[in-house]
Protein backbone atom coordinates (compact mmCIF):
# COMPACT_ATOMS: atom_id res chain seq x y z
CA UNK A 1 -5.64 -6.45 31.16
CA UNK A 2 -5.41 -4.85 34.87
CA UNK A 3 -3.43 -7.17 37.10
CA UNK A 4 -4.55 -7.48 40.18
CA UNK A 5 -1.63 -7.35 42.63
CA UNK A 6 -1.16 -8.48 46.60
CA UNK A 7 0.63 -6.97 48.87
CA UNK A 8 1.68 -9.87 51.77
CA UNK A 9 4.51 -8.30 53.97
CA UNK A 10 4.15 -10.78 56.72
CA UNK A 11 4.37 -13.45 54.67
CA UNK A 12 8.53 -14.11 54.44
CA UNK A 13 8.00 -16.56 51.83
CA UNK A 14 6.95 -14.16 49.59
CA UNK A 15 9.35 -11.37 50.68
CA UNK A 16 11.90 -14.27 49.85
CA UNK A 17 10.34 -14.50 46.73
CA UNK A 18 10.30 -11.21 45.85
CA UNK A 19 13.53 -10.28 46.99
CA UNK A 20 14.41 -12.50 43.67
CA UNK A 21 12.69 -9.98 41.06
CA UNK A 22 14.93 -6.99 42.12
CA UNK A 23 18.08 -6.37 39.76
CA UNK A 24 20.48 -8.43 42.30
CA UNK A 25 18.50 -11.39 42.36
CA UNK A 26 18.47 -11.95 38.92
CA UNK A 27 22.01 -10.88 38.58
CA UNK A 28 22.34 -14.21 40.48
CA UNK A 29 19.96 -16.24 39.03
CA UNK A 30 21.54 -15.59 35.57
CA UNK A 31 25.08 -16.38 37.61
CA UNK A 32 23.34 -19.84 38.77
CA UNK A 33 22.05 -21.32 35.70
CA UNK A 34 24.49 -23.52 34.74
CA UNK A 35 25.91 -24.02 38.59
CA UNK A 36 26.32 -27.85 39.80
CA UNK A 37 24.34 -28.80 42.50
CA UNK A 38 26.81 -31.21 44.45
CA UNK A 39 29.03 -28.10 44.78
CA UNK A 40 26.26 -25.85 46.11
CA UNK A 41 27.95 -25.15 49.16
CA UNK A 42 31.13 -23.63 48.22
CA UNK A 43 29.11 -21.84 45.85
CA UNK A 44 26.77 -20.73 49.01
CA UNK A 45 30.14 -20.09 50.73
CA UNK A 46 31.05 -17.84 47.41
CA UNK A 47 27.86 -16.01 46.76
CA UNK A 48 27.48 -14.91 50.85
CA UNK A 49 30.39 -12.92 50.77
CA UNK A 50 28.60 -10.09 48.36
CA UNK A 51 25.10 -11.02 48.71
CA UNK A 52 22.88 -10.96 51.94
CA UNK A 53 22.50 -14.68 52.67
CA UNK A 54 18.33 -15.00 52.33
CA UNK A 55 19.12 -13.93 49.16
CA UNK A 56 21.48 -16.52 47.87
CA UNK A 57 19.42 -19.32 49.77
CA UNK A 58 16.54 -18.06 47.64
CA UNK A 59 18.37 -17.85 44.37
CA UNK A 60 20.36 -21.27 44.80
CA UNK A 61 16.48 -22.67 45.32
CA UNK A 62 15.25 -20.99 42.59
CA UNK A 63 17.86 -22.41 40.43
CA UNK A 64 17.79 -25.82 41.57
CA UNK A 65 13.64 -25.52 40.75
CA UNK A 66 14.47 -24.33 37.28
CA UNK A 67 16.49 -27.52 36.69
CA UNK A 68 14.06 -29.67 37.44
CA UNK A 69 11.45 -27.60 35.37
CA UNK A 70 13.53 -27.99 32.07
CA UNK A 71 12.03 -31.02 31.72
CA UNK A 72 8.62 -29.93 31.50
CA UNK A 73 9.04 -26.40 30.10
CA UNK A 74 11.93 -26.81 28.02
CA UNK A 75 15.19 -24.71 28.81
CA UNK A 76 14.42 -21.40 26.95
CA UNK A 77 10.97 -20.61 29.42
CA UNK A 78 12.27 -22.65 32.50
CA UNK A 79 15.38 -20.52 32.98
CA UNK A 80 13.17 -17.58 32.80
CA UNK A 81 10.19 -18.63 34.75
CA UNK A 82 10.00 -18.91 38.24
CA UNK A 83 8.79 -21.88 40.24
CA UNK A 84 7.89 -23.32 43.96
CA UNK A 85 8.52 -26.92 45.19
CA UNK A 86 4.97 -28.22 44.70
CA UNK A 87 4.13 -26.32 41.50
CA UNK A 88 7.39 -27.96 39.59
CA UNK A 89 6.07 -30.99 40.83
CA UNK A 90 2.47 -30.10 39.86
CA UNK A 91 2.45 -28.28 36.93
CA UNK A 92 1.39 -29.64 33.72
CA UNK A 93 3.71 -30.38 30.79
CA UNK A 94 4.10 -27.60 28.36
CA UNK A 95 3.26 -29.98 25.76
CA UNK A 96 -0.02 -31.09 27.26
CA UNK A 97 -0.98 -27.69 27.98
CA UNK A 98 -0.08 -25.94 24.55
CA UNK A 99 -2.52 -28.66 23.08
CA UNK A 100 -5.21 -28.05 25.38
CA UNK A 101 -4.86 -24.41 25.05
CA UNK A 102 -5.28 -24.76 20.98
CA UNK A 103 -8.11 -27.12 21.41
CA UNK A 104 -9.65 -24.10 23.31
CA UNK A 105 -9.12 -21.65 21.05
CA UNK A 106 -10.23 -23.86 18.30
CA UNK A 107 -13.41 -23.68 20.56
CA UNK A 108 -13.50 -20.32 19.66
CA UNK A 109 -12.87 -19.34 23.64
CA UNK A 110 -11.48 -15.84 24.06
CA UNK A 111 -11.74 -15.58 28.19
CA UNK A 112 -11.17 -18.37 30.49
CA UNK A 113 -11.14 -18.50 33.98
CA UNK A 114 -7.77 -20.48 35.39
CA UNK A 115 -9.34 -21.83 39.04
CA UNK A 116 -6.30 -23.42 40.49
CA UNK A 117 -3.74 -21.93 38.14
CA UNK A 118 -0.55 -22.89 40.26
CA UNK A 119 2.58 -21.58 38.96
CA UNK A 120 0.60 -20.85 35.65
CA UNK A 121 1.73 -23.64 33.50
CA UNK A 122 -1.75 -23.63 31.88
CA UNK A 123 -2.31 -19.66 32.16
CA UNK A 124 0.91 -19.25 30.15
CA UNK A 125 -0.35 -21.62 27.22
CA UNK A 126 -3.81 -20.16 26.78
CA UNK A 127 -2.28 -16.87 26.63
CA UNK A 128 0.20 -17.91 24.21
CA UNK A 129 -2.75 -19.01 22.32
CA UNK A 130 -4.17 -15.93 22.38
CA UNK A 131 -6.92 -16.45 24.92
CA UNK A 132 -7.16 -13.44 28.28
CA UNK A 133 -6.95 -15.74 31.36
CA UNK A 134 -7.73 -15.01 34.69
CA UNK A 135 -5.76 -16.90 36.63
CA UNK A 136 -6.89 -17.75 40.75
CA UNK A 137 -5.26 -19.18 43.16
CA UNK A 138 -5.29 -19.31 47.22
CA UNK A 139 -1.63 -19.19 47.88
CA UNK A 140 -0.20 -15.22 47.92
CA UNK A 141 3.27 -16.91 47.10
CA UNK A 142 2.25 -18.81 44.17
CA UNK A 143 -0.07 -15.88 42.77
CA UNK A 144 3.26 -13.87 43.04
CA UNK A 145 5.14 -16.45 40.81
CA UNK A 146 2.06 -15.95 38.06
CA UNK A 147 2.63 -12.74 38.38
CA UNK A 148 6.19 -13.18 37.66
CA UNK A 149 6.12 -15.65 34.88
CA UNK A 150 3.55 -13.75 32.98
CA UNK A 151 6.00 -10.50 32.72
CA UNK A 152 8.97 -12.86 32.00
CA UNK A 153 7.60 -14.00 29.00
CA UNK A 154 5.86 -11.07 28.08
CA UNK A 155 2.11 -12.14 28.79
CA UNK A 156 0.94 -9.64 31.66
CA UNK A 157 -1.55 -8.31 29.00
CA UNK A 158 -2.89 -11.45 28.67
CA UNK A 159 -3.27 -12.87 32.06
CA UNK A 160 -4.92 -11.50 35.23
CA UNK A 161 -3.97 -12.96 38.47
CA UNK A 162 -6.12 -12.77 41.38
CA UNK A 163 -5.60 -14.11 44.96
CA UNK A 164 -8.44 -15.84 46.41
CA UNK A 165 -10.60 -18.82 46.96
CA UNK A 166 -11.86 -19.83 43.33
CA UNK A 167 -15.28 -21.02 44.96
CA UNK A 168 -15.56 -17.45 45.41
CA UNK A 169 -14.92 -16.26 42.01
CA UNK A 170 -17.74 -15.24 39.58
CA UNK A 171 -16.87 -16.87 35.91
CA UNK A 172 -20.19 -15.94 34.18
CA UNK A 173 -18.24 -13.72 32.35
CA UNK A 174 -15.76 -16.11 30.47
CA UNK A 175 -16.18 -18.37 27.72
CA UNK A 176 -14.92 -21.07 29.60
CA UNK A 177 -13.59 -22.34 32.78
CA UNK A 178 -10.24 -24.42 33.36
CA UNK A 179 -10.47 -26.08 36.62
CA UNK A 180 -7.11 -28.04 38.45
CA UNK A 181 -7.83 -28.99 41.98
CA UNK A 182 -5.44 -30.49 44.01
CA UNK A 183 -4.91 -33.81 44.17
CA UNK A 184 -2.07 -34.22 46.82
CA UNK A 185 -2.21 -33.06 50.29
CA UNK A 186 0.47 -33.51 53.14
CA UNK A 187 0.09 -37.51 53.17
CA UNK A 188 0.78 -37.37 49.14
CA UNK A 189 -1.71 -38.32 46.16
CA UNK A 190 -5.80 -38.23 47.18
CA UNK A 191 -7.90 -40.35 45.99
CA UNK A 192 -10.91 -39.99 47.11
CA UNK A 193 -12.20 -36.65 44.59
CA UNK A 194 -14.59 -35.19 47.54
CA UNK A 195 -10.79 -34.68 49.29
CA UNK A 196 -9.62 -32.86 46.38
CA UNK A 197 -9.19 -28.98 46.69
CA UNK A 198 -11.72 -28.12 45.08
CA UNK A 199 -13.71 -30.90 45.51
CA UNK A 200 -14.64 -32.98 42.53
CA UNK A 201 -18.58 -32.25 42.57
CA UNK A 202 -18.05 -28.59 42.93
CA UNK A 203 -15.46 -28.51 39.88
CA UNK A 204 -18.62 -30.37 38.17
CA UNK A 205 -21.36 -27.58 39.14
CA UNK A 206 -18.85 -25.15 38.02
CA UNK A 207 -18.16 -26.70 35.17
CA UNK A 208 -21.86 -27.34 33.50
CA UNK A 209 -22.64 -23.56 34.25
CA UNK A 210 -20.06 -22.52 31.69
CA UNK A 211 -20.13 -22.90 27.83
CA UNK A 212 -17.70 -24.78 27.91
CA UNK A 213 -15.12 -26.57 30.72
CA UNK A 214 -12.03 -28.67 31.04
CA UNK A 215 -11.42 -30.50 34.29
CA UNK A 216 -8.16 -32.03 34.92
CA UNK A 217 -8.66 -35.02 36.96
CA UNK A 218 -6.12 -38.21 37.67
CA UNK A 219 -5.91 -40.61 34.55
CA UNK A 220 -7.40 -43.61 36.71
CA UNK A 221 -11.04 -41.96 37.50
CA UNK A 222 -13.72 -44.96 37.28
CA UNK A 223 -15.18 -44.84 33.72
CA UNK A 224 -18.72 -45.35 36.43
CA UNK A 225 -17.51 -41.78 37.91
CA UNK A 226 -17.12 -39.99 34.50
CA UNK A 227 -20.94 -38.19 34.16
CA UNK A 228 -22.67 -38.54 31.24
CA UNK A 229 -22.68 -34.63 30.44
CA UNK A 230 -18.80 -34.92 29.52
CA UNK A 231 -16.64 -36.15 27.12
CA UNK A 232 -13.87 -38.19 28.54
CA UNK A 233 -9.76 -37.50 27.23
CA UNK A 234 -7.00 -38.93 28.04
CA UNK A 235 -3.69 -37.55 27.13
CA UNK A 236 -0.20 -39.16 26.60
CA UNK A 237 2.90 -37.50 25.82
CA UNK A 238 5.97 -39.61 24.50
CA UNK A 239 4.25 -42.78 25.59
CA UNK A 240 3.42 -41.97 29.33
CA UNK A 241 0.09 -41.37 30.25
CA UNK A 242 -0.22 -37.86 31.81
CA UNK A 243 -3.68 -36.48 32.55
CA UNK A 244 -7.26 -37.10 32.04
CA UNK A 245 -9.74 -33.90 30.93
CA UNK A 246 -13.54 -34.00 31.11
CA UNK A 247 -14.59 -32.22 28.89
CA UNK A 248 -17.70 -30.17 28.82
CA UNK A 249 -19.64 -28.35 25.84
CA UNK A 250 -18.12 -30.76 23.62
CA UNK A 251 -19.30 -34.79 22.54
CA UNK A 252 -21.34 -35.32 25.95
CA UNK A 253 -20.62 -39.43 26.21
CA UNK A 254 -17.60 -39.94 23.73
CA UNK A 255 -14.00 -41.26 24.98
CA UNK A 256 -11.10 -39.62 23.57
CA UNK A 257 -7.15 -40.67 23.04
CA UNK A 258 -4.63 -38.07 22.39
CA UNK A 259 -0.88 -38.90 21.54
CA UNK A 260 1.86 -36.07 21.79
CA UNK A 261 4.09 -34.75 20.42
CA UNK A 262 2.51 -36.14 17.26
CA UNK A 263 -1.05 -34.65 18.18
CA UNK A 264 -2.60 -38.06 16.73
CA UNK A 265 -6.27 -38.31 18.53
CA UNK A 266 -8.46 -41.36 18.73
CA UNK A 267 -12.31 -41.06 19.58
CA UNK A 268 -15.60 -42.18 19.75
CA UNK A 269 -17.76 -44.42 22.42
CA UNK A 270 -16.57 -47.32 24.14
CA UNK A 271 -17.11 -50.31 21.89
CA UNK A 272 -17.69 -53.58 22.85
CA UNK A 273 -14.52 -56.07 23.46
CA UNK A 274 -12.57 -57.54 20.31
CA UNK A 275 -12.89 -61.15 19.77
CA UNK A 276 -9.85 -63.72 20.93
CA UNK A 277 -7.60 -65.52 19.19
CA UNK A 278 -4.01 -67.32 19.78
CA UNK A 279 -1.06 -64.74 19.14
CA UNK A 280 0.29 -64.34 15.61
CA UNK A 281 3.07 -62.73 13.51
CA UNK A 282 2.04 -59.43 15.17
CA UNK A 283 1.53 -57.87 17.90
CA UNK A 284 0.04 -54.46 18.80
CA UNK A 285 0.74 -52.56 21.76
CA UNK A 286 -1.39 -49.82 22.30
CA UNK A 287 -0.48 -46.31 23.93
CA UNK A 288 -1.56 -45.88 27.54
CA UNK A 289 -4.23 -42.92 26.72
CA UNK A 290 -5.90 -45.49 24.60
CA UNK A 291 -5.86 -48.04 26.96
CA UNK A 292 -7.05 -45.62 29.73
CA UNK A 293 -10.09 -44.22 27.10
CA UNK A 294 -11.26 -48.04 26.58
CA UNK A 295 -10.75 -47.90 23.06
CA UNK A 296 -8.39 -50.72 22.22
CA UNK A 297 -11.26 -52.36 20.39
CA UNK A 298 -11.05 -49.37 17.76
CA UNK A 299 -7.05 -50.54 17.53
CA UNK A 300 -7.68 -54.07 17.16
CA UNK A 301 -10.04 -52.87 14.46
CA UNK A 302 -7.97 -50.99 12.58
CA UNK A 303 -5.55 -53.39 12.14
CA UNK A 304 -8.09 -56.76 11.91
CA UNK A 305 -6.64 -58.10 15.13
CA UNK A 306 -7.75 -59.42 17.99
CA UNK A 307 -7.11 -59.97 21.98
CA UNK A 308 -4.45 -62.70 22.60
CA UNK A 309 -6.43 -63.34 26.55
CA UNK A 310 -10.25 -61.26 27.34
CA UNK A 311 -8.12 -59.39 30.36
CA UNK A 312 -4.98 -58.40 28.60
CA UNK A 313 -4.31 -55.13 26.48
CA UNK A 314 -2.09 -56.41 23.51
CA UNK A 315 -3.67 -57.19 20.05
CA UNK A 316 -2.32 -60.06 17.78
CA UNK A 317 -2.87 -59.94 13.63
CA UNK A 318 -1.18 -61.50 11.08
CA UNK A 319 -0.53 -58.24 8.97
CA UNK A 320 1.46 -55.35 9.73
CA UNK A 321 -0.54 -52.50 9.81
CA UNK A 322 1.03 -49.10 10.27
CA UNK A 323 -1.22 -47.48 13.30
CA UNK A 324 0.07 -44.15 15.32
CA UNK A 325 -2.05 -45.99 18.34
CA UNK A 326 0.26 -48.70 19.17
CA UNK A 327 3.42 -50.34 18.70
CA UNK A 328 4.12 -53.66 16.61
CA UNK A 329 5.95 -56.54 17.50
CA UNK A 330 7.01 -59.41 15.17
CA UNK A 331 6.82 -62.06 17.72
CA UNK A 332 8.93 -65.19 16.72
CA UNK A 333 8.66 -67.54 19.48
CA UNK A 334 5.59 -67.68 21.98
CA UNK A 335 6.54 -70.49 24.72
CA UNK A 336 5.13 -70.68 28.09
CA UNK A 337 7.03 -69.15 30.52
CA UNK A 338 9.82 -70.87 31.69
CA UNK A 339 12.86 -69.16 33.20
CA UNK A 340 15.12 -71.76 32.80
CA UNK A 341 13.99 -72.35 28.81
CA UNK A 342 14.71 -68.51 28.13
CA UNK A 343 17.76 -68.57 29.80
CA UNK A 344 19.04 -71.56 27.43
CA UNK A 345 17.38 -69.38 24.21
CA UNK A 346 18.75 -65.83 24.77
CA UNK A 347 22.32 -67.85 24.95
CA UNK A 348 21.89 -70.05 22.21
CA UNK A 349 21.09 -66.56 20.35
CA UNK A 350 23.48 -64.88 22.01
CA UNK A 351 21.17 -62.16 22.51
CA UNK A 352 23.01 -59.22 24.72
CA UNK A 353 20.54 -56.46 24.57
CA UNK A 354 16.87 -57.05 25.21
CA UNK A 355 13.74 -55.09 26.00
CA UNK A 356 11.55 -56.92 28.88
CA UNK A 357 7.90 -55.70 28.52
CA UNK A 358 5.23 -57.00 30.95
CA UNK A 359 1.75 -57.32 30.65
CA UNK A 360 -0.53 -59.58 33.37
CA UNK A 361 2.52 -61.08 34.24
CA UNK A 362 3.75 -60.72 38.51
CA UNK A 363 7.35 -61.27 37.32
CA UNK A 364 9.50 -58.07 37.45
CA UNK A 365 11.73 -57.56 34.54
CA UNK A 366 14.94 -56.42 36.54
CA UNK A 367 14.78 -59.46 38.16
CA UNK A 368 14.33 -61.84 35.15
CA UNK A 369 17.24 -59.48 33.38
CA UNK A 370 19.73 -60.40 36.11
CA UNK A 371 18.97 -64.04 35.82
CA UNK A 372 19.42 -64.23 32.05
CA UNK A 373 22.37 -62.81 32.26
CA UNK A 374 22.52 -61.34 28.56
CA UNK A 375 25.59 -61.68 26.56
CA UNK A 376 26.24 -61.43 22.92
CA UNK A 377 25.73 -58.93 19.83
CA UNK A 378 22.24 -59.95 18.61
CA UNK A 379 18.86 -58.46 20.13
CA UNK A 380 15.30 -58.95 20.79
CA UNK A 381 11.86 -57.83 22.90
CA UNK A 382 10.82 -60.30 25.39
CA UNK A 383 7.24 -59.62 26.38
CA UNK A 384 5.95 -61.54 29.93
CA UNK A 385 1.87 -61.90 29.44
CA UNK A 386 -0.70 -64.21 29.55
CA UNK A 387 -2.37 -65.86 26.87
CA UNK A 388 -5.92 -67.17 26.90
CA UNK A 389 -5.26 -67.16 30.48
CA UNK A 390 -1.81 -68.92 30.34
CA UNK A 391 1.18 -67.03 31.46
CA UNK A 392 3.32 -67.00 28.38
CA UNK A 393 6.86 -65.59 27.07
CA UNK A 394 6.86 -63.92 23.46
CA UNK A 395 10.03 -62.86 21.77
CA UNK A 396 10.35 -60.75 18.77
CA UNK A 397 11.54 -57.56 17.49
CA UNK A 398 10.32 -54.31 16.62
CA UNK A 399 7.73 -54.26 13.89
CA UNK A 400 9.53 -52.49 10.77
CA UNK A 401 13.36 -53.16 11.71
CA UNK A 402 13.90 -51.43 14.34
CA UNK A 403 16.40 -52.83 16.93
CA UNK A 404 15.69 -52.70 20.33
CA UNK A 405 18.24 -50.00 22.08
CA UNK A 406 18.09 -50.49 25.92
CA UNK A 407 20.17 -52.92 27.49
């Protein structure tokens, strides 16, 4: 696929950048990868004396990006990729995007246009997956990274980058569109979607000309916002909640979970609230992305439970039922809360290491560690909640044995 390259020699952030791709820039880049930030200025000191000093400011950036992007990219492609401030910070999970990308090409999509592809976290996936992306963006420095990341990891055939404003950009020729806007500007997170850039309802007209669509938008949209042509995901990835897609071409209407790594996926429409009952043996906590998609009736379902209070997310049952949707509890005690009383139980246990979860609760669990004051070799899971509108304590243990690691 012809690349479509920009030339920006007024632009020193990009002549910065660039300066990186030559044969001494990576020489150092390969020299920094394992280099420890809190001695970056002898190493500054070091590097000047046989490198022109943009050029080691550049690379000791570079490297200090790449070490925050392990985290999202994994060390193999993050020490080979290249990054900017606001796309580390921006760019979505490799995990999250791999999935998405395979969900597309299980769509049977072949092109899709990338509108808002920042550092190409997304771009690199769908190529990967064997779909030609064109990937736009309106920075000249960022477009340069694409550029960059694509030939490090060997997917310039696959991905077209193009410099320009994506409400500019034809996509009748693609399969589907991908559209990102952004969500922060220089006060931090937006939440009002006409700010975003892009705005929200011109993602949306973009979005229902295509045969199909997937527009990332913040996990907390109002389920009243969500229109009626899409179907609604949310996505977590090793508990945390990361994005929300609407989805279009798909289930118009239907709500979807996703879990990763596991790839377990919850759907259907929002059903109306479980029943409530007083907490039993169990208790279910279900996985933000569920929560978020409305679905926790589906959960309490599954495993013939119930709400412990109308308002509050956790499920109660008498039976264990494995479910990949939430974690179980075996709740031993439930007392209301009383500092004082839990103080005088976790010492007549002589319980040392405890998990505090909260639920509905204004009480922070720091604070309530500090004043327990923990000591001893046994464990449990203290969860602060309210039940049937009654602030309560619960303590347990892991459903299934497990012991509770975190201090």
């Amino acid at each position: 696929m012809t690349d479509v390259p920009t030339n920006h020699p007024t632009d020193p952030s990009v002549t910065a950048f660039t300066a990186l791709l030559t044969d001494e820039g990576r020489a150092l880049l390969d020299e920094l990868r394992d280099h420890d930030p809190a001695r970056e200025l002898a190493t500054a000191t070091r590097l000047r004396r046989d490198h022109p000093a943009e050029l080691v400011s550049a690379a000791l950036g570079q490297a200090r990006l790449r070490q925050r992007a392990v985290a999202k990219f994994g060390a193999e492609d993050a020490y080979r990729m290249f990054f900017t401030p606001n796309g580390v910070e921006q760019a979505t999970r490799a995990t999250v995007a791999t999935y998405r990308a395979r969900r597309l090409a299980g769509l049977g999509v072949r092109g899709v246009a990338d509108l808002c592809c920042g550092i190409g976290g997304d771009a690199i996936a769908m190529a990967r997956a064997g779909i030609h992306v064109l990937a736009v963006d309106r920075s000249p420095l960022t477009c340069e990274v694409v550029r960059a990341n694509a030939a490090a990891l060997g997917l310039a055939g696959l991905i077209e980058v193009r410099n320009a404003d994506v409400t500019e950009v034809d996509t009748s020729s693609y399969d589907a569109v991908f559209v990102d806007p952004a969500r922060r500007g220089g006060r931090g997170r937006i939440f009002d979607p006409e700010a975003y850039s892009p705005p929200l309802s011109w993602a949306l007209a973009t979005a229902l000309r295509a045969p199909y669509a997937a527009l990332k938008i913040a996990p907390g949209i109002p389920h009243e916002a969500i229109p009626e042509e899409a179907e609604a995901e949310w996505i977590s990835d090793a508990g945390d909640v990361k994005e929300a897609v609407l989805w279009f071409g798909t289930t118009p209407g239907t709500h979807r979970a996703t879990l990763l790594p596991q790839g377990t996926t919850l759907t259907g429409t929002v059903p109306p609230p479980p029943p409530v009952r007083p907490v039993g043996r169990y208790l279910y906590e279900p996985d933000g992305a569920v929560i978020r998609a409305h679905l926790v009736a589906k959960v309490a379902e599954e495993v013939s439970g119930a709400l412990i209070d109308e308002t509050i997310a956790y499920i109660t049952s008498d039976t264990l039922h494995p479910t990949p949707h939430a974690t179980a509890y075996e709740i031993t005690d439930v007392l209301p809360f009383n500092v004082k009383k839990l103080r005088a139980l976790v010492r007549e246990r002589e319980i040392g290491i405890a998990v505090i979860k909260k639920r509905g609760s204004a009480v922070e669990p720091d604070d309530l560690r500090k004043k327990l004051k923990l000591s001893g070799p046994n464990t449990c899971v203290i969860i602060l909640t309210r039940a049937a509108g009654a602030p309560v304590m619960l303590l347990g243990q892991m459903a299934g044995g497990t012991a509770p690691t975190a201090a």
